[in-house]
PDB file of N, CA and C in Angstrom:
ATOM      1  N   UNK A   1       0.844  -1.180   0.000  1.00  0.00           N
ATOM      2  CA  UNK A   1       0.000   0.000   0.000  1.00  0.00           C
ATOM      3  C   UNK A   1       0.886   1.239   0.000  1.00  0.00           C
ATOM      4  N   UNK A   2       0.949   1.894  -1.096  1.00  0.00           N
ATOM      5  CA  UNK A   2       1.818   3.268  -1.263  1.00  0.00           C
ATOM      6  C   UNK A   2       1.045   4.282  -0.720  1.00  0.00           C
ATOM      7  N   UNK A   3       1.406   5.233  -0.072  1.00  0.00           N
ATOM      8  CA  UNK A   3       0.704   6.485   0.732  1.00  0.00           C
ATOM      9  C   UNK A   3       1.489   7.868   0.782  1.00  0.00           C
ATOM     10  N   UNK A   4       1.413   8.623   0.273  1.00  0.00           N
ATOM     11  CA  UNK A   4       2.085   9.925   0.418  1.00  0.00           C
ATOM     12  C   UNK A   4       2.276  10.152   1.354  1.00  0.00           C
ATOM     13  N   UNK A   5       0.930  10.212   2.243  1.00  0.00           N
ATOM     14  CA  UNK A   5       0.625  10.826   3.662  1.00  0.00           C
ATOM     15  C   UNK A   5       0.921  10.053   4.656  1.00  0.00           C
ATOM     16  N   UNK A   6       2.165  11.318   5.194  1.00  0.00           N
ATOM     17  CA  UNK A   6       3.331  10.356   6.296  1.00  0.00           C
ATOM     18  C   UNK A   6       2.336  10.636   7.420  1.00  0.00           C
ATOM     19  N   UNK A   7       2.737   9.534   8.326  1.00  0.00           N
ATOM     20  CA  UNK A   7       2.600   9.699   9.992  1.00  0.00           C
ATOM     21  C   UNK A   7       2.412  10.909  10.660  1.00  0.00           C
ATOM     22  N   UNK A   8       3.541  11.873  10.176  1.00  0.00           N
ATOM     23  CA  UNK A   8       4.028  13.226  10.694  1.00  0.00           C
ATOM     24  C   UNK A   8       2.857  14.331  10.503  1.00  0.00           C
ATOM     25  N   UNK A   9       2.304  14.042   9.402  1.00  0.00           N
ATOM     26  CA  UNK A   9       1.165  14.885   8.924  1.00  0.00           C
ATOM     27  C   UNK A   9      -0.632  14.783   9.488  1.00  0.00           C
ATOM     28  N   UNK A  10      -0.651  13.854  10.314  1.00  0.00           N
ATOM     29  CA  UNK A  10      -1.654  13.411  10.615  1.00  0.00           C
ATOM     30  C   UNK A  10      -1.906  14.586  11.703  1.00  0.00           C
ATOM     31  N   UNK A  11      -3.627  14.754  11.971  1.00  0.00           N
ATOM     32  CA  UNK A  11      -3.907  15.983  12.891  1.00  0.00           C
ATOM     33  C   UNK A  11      -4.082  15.207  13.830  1.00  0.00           C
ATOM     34  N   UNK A  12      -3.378  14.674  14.839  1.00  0.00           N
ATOM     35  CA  UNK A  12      -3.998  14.296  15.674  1.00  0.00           C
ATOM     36  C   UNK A  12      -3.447  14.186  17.369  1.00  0.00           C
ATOM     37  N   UNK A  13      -3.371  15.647  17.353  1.00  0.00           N
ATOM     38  CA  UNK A  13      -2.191  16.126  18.736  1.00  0.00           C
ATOM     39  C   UNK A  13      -3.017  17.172  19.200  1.00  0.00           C
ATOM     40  N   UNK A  14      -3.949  17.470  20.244  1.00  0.00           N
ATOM     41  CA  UNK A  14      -4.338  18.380  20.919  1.00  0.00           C
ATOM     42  C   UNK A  14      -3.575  19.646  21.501  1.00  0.00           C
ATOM     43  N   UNK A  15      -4.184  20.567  21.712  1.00  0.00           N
ATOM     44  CA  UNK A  15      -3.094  21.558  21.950  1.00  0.00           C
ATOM     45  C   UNK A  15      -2.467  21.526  22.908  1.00  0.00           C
ATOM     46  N   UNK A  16      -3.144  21.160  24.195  1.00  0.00           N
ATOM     47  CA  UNK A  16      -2.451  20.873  25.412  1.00  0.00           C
ATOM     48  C   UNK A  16      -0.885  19.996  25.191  1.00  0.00           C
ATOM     49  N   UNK A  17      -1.069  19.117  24.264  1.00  0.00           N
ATOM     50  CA  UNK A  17      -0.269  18.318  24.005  1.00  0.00           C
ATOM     51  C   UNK A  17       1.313  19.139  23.298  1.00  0.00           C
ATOM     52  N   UNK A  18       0.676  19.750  22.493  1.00  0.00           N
ATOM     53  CA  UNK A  18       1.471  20.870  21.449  1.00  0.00           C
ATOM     54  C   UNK A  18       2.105  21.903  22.720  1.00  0.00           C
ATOM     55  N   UNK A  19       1.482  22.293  23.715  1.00  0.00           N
ATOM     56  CA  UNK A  19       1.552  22.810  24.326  1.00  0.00           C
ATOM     57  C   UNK A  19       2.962  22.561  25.749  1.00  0.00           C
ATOM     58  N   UNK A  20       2.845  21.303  25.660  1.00  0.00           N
ATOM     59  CA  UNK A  20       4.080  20.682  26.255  1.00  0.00           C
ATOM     60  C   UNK A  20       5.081  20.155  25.768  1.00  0.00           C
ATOM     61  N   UNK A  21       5.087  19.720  24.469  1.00  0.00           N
ATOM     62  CA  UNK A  21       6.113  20.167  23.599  1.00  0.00           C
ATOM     63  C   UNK A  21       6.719  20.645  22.696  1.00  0.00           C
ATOM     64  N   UNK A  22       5.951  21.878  22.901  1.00  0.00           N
ATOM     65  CA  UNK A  22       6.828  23.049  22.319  1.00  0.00           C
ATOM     66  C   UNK A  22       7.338  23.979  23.636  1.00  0.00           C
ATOM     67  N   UNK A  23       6.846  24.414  24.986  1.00  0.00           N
ATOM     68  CA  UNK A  23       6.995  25.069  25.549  1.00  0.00           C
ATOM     69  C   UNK A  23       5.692  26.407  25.174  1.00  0.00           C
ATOM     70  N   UNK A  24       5.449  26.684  24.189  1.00  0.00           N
ATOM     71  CA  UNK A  24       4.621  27.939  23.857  1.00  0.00           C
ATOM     72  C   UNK A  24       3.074  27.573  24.830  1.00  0.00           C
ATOM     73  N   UNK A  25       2.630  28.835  25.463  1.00  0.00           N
ATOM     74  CA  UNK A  25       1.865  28.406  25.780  1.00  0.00           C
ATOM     75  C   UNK A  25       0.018  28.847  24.736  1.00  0.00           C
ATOM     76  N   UNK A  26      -0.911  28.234  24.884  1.00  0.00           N
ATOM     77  CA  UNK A  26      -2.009  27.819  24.265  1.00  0.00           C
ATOM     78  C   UNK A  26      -2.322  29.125  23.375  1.00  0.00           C
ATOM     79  N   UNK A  27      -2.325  30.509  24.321  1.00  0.00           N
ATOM     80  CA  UNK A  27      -2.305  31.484  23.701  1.00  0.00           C
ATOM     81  C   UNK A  27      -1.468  31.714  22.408  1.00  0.00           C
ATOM     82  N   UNK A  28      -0.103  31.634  22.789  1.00  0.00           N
ATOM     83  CA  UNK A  28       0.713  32.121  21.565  1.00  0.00           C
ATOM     84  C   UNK A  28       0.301  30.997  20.483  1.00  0.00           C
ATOM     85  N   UNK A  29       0.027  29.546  20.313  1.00  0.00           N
ATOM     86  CA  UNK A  29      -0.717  28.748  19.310  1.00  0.00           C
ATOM     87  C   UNK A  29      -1.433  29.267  18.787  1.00  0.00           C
ATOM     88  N   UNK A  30      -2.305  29.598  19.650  1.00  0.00           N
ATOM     89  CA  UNK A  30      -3.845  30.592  18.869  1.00  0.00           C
ATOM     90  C   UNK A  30      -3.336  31.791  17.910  1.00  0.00           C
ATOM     91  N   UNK A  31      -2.672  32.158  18.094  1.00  0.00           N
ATOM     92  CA  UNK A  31      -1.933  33.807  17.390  1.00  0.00           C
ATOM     93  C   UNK A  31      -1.583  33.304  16.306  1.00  0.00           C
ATOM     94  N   UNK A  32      -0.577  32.294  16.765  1.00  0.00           N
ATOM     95  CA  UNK A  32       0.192  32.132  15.220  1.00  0.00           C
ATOM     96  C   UNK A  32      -1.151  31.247  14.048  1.00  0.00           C
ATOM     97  N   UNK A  33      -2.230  30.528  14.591  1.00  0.00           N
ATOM     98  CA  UNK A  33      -3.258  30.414  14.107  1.00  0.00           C
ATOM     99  C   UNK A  33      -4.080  31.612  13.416  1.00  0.00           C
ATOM    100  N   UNK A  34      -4.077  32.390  14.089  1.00  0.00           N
ATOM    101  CA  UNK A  34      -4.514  34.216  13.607  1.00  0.00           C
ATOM    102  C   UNK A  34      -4.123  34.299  12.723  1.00  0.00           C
ATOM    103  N   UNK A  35      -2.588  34.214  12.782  1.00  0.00           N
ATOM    104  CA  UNK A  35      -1.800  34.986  11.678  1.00  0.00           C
ATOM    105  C   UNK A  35      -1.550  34.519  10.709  1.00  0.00           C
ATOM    106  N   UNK A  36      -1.997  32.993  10.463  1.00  0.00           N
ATOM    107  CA  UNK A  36      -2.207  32.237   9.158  1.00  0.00           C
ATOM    108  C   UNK A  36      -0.585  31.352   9.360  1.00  0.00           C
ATOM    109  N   UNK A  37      -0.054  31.467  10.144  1.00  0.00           N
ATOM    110  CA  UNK A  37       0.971  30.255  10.354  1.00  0.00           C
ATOM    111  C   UNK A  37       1.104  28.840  10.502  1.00  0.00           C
ATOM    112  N   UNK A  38       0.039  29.093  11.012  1.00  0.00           N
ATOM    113  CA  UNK A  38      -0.105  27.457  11.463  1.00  0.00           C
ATOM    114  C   UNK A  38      -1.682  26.992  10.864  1.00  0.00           C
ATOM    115  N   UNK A  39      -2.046  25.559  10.284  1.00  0.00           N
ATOM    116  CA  UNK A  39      -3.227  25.674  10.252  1.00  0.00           C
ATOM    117  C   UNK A  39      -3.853  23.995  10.980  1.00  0.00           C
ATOM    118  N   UNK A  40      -4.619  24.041  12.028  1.00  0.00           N
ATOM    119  CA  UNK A  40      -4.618  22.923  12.683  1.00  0.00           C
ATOM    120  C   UNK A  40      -6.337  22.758  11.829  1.00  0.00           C
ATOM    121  N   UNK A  41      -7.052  21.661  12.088  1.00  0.00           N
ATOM    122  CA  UNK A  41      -7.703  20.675  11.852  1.00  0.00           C
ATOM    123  C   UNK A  41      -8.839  20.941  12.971  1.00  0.00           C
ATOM    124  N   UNK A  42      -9.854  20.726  12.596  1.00  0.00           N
ATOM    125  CA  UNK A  42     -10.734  21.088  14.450  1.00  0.00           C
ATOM    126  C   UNK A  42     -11.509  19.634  13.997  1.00  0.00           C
ATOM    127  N   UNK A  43     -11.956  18.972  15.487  1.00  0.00           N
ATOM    128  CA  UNK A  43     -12.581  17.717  15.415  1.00  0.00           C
ATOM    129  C   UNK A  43     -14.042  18.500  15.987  1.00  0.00           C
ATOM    130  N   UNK A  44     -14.846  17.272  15.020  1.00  0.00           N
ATOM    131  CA  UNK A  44     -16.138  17.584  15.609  1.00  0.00           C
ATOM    132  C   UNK A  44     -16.541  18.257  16.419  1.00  0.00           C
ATOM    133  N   UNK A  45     -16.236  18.315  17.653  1.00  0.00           N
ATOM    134  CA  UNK A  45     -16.742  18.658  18.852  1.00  0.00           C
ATOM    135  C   UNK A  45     -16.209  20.062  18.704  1.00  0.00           C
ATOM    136  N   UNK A  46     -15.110  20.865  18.082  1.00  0.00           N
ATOM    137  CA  UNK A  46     -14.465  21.882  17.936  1.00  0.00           C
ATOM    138  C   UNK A  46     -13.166  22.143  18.051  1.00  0.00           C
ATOM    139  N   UNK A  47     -12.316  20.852  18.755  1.00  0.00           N
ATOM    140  CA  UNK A  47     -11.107  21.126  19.420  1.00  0.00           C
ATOM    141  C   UNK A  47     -10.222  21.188  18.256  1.00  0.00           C
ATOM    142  N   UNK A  48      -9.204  21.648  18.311  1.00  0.00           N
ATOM    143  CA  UNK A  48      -8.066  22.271  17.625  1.00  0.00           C
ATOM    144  C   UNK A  48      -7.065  20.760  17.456  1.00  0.00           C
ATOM    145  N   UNK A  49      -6.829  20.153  16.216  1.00  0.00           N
ATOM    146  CA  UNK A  49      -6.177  18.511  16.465  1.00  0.00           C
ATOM    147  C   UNK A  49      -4.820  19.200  15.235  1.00  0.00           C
ATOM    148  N   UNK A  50      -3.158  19.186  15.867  1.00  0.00           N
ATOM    149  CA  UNK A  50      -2.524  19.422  15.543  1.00  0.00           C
ATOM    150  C   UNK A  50      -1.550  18.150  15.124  1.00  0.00           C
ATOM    151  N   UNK A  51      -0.918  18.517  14.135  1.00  0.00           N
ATOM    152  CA  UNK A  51       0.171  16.966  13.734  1.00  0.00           C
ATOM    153  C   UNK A  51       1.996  17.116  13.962  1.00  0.00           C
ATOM    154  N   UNK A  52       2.655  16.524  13.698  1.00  0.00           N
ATOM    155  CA  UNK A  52       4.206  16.232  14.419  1.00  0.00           C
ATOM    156  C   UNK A  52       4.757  17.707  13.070  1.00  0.00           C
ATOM    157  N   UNK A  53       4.559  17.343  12.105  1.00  0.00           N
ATOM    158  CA  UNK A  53       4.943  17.966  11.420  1.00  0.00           C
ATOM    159  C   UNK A  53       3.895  19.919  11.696  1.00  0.00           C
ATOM    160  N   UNK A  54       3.229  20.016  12.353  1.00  0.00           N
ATOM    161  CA  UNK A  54       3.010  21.133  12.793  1.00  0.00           C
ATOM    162  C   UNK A  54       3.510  22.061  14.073  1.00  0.00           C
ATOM    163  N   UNK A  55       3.996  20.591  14.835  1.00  0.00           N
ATOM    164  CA  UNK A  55       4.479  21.042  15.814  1.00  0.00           C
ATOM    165  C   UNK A  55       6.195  21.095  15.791  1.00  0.00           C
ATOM    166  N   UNK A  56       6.926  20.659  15.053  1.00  0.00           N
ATOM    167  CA  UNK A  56       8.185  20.760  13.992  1.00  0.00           C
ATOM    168  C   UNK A  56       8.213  22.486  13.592  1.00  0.00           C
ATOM    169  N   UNK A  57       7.037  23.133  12.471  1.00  0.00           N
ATOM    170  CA  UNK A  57       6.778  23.990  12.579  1.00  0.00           C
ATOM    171  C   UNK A  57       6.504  24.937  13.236  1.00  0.00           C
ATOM    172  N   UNK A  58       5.813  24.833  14.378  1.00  0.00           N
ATOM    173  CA  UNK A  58       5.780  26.214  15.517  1.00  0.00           C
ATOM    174  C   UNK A  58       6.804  26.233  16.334  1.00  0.00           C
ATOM    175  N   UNK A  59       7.965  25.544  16.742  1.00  0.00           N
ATOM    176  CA  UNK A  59       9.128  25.267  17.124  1.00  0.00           C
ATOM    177  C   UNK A  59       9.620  26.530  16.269  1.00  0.00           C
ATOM    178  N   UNK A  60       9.635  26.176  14.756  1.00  0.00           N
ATOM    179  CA  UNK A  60      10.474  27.156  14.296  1.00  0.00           C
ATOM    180  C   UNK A  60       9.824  28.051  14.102  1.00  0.00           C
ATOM    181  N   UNK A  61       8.953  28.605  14.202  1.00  0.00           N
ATOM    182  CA  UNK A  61       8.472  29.951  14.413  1.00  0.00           C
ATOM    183  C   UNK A  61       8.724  30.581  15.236  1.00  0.00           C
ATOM    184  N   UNK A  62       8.518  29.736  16.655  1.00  0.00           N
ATOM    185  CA  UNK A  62       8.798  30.609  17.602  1.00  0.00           C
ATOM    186  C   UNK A  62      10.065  31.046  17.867  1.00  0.00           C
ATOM    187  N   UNK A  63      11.047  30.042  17.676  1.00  0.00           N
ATOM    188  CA  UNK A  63      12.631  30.644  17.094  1.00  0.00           C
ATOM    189  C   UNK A  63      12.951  31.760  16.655  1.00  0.00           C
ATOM    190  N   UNK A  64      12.176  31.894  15.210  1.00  0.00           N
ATOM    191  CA  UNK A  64      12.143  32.946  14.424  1.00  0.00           C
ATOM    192  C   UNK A  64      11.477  34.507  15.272  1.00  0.00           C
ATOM    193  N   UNK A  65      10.626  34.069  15.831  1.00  0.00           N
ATOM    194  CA  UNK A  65      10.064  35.254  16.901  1.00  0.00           C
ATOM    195  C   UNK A  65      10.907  35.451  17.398  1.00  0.00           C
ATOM    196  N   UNK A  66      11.387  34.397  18.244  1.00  0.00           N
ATOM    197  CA  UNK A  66      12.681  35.187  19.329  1.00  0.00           C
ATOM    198  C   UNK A  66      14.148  35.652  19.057  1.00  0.00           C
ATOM    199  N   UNK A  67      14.096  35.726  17.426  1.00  0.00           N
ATOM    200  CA  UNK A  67      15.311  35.966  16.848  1.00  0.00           C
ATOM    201  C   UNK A  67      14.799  37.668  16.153  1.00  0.00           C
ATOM    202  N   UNK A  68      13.778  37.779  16.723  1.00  0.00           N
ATOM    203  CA  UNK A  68      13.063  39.316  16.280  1.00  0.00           C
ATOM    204  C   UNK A  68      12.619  39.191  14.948  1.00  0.00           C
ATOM    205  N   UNK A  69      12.342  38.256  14.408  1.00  0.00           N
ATOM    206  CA  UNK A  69      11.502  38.106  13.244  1.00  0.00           C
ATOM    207  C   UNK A  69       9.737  38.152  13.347  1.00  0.00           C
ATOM    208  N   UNK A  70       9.317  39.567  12.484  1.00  0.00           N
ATOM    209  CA  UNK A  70       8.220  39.478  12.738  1.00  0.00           C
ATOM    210  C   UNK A  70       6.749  38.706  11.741  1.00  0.00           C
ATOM    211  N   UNK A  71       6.038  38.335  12.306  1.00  0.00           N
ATOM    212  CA  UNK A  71       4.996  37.250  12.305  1.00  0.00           C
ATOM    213  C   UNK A  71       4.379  37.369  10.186  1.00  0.00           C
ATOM    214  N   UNK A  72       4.837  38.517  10.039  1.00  0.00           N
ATOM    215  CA  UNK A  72       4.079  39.182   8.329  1.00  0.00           C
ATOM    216  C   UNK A  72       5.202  38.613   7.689  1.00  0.00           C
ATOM    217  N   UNK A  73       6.432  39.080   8.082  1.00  0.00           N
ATOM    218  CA  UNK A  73       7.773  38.297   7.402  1.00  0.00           C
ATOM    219  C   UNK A  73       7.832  36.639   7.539  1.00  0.00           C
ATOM    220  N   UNK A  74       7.471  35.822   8.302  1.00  0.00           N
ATOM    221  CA  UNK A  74       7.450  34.716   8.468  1.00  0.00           C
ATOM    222  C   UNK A  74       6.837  34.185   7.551  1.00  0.00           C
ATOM    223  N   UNK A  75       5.150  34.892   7.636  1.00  0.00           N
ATOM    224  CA  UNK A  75       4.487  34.479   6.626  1.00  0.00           C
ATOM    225  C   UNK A  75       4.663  34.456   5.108  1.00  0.00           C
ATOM    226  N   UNK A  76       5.072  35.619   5.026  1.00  0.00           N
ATOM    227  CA  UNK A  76       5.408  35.813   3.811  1.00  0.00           C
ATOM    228  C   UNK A  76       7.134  34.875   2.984  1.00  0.00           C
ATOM    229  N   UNK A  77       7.655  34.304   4.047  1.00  0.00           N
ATOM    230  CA  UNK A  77       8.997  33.351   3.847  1.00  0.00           C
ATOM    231  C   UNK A  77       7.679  32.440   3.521  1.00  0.00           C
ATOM    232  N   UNK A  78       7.216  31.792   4.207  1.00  0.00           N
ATOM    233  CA  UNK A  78       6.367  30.598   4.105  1.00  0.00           C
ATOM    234  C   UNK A  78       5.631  30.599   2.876  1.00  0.00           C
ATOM    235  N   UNK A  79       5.147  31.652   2.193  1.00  0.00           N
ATOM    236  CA  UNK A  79       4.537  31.945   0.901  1.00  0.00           C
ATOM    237  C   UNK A  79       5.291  31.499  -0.010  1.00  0.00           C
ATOM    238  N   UNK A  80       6.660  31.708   0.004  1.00  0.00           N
ATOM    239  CA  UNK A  80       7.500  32.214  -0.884  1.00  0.00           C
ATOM    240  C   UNK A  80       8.013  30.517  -1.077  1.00  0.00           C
ATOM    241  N   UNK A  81       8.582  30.009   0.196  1.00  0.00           N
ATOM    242  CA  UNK A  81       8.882  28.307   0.050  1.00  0.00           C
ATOM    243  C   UNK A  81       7.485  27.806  -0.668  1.00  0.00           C
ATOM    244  N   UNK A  82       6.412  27.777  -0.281  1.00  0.00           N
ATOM    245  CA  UNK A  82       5.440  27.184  -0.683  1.00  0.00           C
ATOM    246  C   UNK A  82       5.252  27.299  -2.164  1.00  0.00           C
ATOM    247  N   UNK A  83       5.426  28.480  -2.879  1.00  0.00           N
ATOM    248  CA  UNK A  83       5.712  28.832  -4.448  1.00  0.00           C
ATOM    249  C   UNK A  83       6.276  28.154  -5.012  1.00  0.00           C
ATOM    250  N   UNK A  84       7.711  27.893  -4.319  1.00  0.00           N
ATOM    251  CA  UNK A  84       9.114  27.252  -5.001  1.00  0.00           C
ATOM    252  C   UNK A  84       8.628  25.851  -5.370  1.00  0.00           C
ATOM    253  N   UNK A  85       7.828  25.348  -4.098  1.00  0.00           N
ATOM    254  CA  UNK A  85       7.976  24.027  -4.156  1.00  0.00           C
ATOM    255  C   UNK A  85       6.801  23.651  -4.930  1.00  0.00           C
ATOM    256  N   UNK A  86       5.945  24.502  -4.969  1.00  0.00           N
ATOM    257  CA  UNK A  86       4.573  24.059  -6.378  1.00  0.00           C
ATOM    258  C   UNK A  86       5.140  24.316  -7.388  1.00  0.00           C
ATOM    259  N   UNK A  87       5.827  25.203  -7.729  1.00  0.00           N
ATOM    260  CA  UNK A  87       6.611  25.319  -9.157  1.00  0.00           C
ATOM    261  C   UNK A  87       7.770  24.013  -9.603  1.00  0.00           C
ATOM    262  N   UNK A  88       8.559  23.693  -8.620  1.00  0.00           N
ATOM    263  CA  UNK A  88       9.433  21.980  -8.189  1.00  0.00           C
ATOM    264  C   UNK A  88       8.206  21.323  -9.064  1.00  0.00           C
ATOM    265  N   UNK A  89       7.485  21.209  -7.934  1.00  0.00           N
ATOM    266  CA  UNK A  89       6.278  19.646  -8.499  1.00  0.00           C
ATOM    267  C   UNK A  89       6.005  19.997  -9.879  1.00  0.00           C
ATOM    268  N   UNK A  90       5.658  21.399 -10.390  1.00  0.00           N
ATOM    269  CA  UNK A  90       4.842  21.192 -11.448  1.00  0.00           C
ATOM    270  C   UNK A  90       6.304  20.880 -12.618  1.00  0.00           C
ATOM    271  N   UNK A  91       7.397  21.229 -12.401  1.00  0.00           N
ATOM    272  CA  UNK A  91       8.848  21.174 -12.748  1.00  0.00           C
ATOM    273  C   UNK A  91       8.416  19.605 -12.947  1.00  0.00           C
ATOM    274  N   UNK A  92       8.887  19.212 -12.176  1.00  0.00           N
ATOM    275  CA  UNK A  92       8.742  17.858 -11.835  1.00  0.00           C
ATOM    276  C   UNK A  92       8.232  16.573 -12.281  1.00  0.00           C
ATOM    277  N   UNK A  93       6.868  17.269 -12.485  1.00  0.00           N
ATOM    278  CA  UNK A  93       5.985  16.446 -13.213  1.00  0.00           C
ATOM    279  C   UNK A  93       5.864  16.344 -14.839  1.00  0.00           C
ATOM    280  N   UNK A  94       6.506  17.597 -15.241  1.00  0.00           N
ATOM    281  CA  UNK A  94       6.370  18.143 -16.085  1.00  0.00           C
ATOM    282  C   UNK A  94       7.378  16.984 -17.366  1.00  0.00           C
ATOM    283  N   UNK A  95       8.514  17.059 -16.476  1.00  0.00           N
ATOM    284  CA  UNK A  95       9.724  16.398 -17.046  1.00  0.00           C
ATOM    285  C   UNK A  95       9.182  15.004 -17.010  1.00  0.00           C
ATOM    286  N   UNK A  96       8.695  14.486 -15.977  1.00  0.00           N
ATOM    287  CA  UNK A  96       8.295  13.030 -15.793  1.00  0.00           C
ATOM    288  C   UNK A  96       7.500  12.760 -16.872  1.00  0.00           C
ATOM    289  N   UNK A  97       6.480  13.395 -17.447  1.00  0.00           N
ATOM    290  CA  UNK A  97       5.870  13.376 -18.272  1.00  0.00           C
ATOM    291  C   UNK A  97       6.412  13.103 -19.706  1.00  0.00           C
ATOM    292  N   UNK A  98       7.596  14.173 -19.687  1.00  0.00           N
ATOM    293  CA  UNK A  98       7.980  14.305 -21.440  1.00  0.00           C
ATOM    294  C   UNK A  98       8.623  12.816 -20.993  1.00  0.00           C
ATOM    295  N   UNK A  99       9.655  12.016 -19.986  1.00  0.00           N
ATOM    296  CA  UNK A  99      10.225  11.005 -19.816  1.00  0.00           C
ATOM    297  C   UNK A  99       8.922  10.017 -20.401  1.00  0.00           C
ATOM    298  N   UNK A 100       8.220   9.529 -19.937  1.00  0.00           N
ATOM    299  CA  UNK A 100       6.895   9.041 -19.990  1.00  0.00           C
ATOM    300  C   UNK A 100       6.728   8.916 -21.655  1.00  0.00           C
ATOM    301  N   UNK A 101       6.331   9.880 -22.108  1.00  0.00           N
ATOM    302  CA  UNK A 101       6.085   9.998 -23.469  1.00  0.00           C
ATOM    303  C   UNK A 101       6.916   9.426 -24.324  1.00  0.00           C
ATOM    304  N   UNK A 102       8.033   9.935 -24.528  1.00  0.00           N
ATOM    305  CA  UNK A 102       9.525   9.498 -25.099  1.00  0.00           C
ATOM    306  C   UNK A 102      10.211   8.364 -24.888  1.00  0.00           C
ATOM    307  N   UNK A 103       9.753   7.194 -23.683  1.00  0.00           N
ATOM    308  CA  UNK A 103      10.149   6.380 -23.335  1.00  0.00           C
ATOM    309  C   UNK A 103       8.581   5.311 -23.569  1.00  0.00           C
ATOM    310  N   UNK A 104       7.618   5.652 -23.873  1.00  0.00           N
ATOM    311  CA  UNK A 104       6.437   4.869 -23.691  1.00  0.00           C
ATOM    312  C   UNK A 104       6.343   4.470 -22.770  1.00  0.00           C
ATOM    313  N   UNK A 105       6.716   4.948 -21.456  1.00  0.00           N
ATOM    314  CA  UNK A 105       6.164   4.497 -20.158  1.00  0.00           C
ATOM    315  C   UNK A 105       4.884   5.056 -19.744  1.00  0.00           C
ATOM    316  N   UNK A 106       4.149   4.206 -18.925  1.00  0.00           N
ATOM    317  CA  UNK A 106       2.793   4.687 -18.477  1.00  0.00           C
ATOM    318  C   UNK A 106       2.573   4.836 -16.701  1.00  0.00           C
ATOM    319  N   UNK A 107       2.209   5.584 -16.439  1.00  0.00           N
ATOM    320  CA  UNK A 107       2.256   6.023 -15.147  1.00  0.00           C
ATOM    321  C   UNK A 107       0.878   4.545 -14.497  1.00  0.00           C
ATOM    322  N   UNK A 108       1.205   4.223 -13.386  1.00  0.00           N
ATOM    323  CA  UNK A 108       0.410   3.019 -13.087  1.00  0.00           C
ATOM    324  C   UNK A 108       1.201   1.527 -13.059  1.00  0.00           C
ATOM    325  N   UNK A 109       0.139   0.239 -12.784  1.00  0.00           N
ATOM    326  CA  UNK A 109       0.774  -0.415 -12.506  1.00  0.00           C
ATOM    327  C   UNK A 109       1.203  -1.185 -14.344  1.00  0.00           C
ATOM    328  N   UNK A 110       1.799  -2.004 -14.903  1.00  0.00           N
ATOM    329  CA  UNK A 110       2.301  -2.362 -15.973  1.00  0.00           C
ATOM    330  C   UNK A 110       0.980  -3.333 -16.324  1.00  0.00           C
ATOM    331  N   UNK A 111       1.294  -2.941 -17.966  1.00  0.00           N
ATOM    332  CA  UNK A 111       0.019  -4.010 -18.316  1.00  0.00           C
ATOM    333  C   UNK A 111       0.930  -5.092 -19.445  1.00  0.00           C
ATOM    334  N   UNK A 112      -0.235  -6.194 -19.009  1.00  0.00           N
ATOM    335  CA  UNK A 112       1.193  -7.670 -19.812  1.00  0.00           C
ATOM    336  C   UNK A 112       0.520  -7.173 -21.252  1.00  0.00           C
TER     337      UNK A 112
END
């Protein structure tokens, strides 16, 4: 079973939880939630369900805070990686494709 979607990505870390390991407390989560930094998952009931790879992320934010980096600049770094790396994939795919074509390979499993 092939799966993109690692372990790390899964929402399923409460804040309290986030909350003890990162050190930040519940408030400053919520902010950087404000400010479009972080984006957690809410379960039914409403609660806020965060994943490893989010909490990886507010680690380094808050770094970045305490290195006097402010919260618009962060975001806007985060814009800017996020660009690169949709432009990568579409790069990416792009080439895989002409490979594909030029080679008669077919994306999927092989047919006899």
């Amino acid at each position: 079973m092939t799966n993109d979607f690692s372990y790390k990505d899964k929402k399923v870390i409460t804040i309290g939880v986030v909350r003890d390991l990162t050190g930040l407390s519940e408030r400053q989560i919520r902010y950087y939630e404000e400010r479009k930094l972080i984006f957690p998952e809410r379960s039914s009931g409403g609660s806020r369900k965060y994943s490893f790879s989010d909490v990886e992320l507010l680690v380094e934010i808050a770094n970045k805070i305490e290195d006097g980096v402010q919260t618009h600049e962060i975001r806007k770094e985060m814009l800017r990686a996020q660009k690169k790396q949709n432009q990568d994939d579409v790069r990416r795919k792009m080439i895989q494709g002409q490979l594909n074509a030029q080679f008669g390979l077919r994306k999927g499993p092989s047919s006899k």
